[in-house]
C-alpha atoms as a PDB file:
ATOM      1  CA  UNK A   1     -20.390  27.678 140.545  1.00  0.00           C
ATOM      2  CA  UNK A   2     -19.969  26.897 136.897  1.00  0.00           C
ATOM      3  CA  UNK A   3     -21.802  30.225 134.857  1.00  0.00           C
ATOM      4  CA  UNK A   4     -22.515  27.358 131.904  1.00  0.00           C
ATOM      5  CA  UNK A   5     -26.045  25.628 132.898  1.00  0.00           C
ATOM      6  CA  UNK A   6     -26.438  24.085 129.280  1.00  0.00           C
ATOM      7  CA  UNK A   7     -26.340  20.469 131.452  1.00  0.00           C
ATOM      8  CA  UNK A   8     -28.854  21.041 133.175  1.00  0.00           C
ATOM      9  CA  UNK A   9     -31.405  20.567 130.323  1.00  0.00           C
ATOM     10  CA  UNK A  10     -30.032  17.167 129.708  1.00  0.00           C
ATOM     11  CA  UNK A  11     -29.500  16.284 133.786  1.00  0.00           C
ATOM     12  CA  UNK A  12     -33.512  16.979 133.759  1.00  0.00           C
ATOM     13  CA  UNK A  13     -34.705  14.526 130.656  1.00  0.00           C
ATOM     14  CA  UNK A  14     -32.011  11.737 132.139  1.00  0.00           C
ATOM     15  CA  UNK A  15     -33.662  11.994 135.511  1.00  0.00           C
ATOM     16  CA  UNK A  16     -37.059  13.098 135.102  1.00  0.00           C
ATOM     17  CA  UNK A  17     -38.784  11.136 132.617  1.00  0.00           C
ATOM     18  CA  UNK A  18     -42.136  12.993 132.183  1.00  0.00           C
ATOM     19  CA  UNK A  19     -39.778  15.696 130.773  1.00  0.00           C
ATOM     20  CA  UNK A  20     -39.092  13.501 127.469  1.00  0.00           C
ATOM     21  CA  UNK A  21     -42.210  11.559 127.329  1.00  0.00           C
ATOM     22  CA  UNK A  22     -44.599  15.480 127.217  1.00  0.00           C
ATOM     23  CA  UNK A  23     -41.550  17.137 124.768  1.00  0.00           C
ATOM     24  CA  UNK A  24     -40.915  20.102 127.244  1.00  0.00           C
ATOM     25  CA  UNK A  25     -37.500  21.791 125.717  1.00  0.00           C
ATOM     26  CA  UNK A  26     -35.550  23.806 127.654  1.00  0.00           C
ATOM     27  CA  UNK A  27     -35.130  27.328 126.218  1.00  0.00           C
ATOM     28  CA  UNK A  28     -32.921  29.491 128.747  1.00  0.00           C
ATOM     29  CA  UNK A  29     -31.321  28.418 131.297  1.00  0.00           C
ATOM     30  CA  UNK A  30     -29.512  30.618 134.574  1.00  0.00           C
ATOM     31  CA  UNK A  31     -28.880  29.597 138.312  1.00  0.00           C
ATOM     32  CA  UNK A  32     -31.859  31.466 139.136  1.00  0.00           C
ATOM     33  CA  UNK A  33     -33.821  31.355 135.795  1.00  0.00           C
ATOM     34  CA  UNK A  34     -35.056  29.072 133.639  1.00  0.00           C
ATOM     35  CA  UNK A  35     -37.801  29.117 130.515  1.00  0.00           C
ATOM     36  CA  UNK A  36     -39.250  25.668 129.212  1.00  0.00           C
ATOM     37  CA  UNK A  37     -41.268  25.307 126.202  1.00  0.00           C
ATOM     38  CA  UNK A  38     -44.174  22.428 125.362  1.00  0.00           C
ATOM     39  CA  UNK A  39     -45.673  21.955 121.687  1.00  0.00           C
ATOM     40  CA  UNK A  40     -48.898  22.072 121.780  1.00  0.00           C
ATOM     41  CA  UNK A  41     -50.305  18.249 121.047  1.00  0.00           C
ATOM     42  CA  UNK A  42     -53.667  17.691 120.409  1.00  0.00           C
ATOM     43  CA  UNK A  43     -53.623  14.207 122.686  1.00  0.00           C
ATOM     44  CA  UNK A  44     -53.016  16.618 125.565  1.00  0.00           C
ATOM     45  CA  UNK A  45     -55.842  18.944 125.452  1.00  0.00           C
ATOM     46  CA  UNK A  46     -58.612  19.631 127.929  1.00  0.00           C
ATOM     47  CA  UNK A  47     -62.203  19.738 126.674  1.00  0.00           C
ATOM     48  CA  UNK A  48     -62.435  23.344 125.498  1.00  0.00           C
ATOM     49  CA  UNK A  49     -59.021  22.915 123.380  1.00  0.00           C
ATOM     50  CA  UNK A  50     -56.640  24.656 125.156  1.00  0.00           C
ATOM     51  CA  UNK A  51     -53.569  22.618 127.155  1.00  0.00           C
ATOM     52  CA  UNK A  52     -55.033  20.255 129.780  1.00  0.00           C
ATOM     53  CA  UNK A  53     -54.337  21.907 133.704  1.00  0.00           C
ATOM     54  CA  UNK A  54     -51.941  19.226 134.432  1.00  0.00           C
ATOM     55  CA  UNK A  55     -49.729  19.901 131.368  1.00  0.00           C
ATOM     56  CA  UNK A  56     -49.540  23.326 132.499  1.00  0.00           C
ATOM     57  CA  UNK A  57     -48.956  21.903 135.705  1.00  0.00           C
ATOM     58  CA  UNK A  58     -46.251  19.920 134.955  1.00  0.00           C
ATOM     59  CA  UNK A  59     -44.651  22.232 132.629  1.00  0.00           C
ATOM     60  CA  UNK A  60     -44.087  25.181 134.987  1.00  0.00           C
ATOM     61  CA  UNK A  61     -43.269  22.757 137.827  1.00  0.00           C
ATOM     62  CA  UNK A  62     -40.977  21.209 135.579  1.00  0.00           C
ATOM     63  CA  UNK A  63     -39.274  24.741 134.982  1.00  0.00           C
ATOM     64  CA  UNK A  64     -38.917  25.138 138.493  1.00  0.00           C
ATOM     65  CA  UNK A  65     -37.243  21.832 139.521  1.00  0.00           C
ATOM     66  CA  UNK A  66     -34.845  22.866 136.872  1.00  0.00           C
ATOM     67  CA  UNK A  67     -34.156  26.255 138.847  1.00  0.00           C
ATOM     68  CA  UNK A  68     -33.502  24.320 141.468  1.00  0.00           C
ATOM     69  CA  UNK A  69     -31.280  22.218 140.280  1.00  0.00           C
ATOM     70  CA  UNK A  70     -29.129  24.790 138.595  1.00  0.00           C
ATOM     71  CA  UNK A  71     -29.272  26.984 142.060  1.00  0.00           C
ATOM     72  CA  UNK A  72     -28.436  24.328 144.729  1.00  0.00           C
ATOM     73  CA  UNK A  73     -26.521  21.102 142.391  1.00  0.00           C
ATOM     74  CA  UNK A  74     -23.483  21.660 144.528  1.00  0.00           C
ATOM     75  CA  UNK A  75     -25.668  20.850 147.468  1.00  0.00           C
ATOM     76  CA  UNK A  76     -26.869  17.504 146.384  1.00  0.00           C
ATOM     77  CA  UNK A  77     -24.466  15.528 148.233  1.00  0.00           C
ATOM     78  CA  UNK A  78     -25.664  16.423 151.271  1.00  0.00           C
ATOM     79  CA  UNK A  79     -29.435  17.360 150.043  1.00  0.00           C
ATOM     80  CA  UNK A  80     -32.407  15.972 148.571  1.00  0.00           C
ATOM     81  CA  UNK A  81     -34.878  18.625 146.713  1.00  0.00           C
ATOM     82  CA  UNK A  82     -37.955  17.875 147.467  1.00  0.00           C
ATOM     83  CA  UNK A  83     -41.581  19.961 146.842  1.00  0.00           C
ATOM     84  CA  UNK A  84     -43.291  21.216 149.577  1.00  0.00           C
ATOM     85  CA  UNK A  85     -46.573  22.841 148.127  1.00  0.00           C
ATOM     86  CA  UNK A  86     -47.110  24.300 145.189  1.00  0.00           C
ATOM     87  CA  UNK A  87     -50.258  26.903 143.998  1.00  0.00           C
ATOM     88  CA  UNK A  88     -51.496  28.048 140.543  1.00  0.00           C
ATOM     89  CA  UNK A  89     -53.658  30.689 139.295  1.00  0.00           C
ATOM     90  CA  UNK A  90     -55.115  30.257 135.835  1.00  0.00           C
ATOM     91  CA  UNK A  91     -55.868  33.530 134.459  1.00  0.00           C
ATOM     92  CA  UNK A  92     -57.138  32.979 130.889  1.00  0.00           C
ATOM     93  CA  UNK A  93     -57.716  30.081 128.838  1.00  0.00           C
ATOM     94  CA  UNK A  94     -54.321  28.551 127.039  1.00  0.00           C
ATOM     95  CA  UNK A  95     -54.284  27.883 123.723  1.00  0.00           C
ATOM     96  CA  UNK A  96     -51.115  26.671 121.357  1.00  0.00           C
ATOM     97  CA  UNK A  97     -47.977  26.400 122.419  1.00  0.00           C
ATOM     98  CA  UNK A  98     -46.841  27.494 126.076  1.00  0.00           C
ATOM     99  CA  UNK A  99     -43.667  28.960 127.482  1.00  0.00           C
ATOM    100  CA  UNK A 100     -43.196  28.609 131.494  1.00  0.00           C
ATOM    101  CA  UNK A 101     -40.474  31.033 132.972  1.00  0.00           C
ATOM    102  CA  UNK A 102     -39.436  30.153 136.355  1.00  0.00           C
ATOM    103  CA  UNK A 103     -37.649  32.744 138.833  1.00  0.00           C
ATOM    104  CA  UNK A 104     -35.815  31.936 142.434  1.00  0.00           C
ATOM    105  CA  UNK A 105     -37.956  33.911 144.741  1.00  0.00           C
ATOM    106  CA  UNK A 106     -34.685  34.569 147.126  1.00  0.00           C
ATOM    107  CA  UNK A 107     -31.303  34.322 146.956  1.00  0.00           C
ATOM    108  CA  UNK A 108     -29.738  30.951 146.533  1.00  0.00           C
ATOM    109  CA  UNK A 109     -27.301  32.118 148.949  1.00  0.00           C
ATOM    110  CA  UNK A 110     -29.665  32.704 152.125  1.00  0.00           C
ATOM    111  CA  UNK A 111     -30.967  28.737 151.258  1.00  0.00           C
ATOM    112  CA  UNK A 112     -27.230  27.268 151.468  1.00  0.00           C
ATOM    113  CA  UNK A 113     -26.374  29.481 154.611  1.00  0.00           C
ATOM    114  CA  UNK A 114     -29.801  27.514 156.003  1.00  0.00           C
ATOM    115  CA  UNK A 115     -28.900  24.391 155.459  1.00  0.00           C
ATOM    116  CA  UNK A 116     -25.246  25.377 156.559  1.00  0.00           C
ATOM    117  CA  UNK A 117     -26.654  26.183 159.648  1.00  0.00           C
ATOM    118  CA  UNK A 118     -28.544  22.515 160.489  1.00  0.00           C
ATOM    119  CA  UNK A 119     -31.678  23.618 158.918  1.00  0.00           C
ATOM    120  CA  UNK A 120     -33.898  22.131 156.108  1.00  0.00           C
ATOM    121  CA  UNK A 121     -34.313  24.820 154.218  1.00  0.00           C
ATOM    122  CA  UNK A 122     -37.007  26.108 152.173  1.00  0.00           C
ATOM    123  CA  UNK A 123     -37.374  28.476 148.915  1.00  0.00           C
ATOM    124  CA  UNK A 124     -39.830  29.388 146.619  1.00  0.00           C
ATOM    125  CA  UNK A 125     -39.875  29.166 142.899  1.00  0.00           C
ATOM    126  CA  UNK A 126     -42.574  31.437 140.974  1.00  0.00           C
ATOM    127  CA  UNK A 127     -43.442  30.327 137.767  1.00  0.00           C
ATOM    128  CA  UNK A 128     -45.730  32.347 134.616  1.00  0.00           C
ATOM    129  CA  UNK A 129     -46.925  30.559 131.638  1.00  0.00           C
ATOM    130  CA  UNK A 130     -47.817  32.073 128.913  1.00  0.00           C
ATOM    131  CA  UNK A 131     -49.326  31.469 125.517  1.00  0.00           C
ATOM    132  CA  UNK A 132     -47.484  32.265 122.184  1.00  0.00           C
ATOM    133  CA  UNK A 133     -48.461  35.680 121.935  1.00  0.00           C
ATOM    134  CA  UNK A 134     -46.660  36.280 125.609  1.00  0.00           C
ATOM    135  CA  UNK A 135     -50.252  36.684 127.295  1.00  0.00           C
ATOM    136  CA  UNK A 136     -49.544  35.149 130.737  1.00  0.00           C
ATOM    137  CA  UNK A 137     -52.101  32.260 131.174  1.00  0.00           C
ATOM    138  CA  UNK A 138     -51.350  31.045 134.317  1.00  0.00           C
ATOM    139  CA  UNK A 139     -48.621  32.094 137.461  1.00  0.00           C
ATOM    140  CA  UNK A 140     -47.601  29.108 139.940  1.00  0.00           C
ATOM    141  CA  UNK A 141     -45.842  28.803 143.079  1.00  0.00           C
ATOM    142  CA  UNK A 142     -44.235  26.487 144.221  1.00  0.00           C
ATOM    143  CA  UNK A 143     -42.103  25.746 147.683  1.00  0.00           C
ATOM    144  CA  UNK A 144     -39.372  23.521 147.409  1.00  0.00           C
ATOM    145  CA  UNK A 145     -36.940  22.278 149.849  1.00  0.00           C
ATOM    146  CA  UNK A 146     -33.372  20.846 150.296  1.00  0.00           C
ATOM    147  CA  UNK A 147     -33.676  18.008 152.550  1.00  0.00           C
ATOM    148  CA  UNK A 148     -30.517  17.150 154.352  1.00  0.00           C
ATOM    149  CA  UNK A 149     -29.282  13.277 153.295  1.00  0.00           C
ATOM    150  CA  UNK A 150     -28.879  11.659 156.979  1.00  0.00           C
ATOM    151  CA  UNK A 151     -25.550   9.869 157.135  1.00  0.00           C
END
């Protein structure tokens, strides 16, 4: 697998088009970690003026599709990533601009050997958000899979 993941960031805003539309840039990106950043924009603030929940939301979920896609794109012939559940914590109240980081929970390599083996495999994808200063605002989970493509 290529060690060069700058395409990802574009793969994600060609196919996902809530990644354009909220501004979420993509800061760092590995096979197995990825950091997103969002502006913060006044039109998308909750009633205490911080980021509204579902920005945060989408943000960190948003950094952890693009995990996914960087760990497992030589699977999607034969795959389909789809989310399973995902969980979030808020922790203190967000204010400004936010920075999600987004870490493979397991090795991508124990996923492919699943779905090598017949199985539709699932990972997890944890996910911290955090406010300009670095104070961690929220963590997320969330449990993807690779559904295999029927013939």
């Amino acid at each position: 697998m290529s060690t060069d993941y700058g395409w990802v960031a574009d793969a994600m805003k060609k196919t996902v088009p809530w990644v354009t539309t909220a501004g979420v840039e993509f800061t760092e990106v590995a096979a197995d970690r990825v950091v997103c950043e969002l502006t913060d924009v006044e039109n998308h603030r909750n009633h205490v003026g911080g980021p509204h929940a579902a920005v945060m939301f989408g943000l960190a979920e948003t950094a952890s599709g693009a995990v996914g896609l960087a760990s497992f794109s030589e699977q999607m012939g034969r795959a389909t990533p789809l989310v399973v559940s995902s969980e979030i914590r808020y922790k203190k109240l967000a204010r400004g601009n936010l920075t999600a980081e987004a870490v493979l929970a397991r090795p991508a390599a124990d996923v492919i050997a699943e779905l090598d083996a017949g199985q539709r495999p699932e990972f997890a994808v944890d996910c911290t958000i955090r406010n300009a200063e670095g104070v961690t605002t929220a963590e997320m989970t969330v449990l993807w899979t690779l559904k295999p493509i029927k013939a």
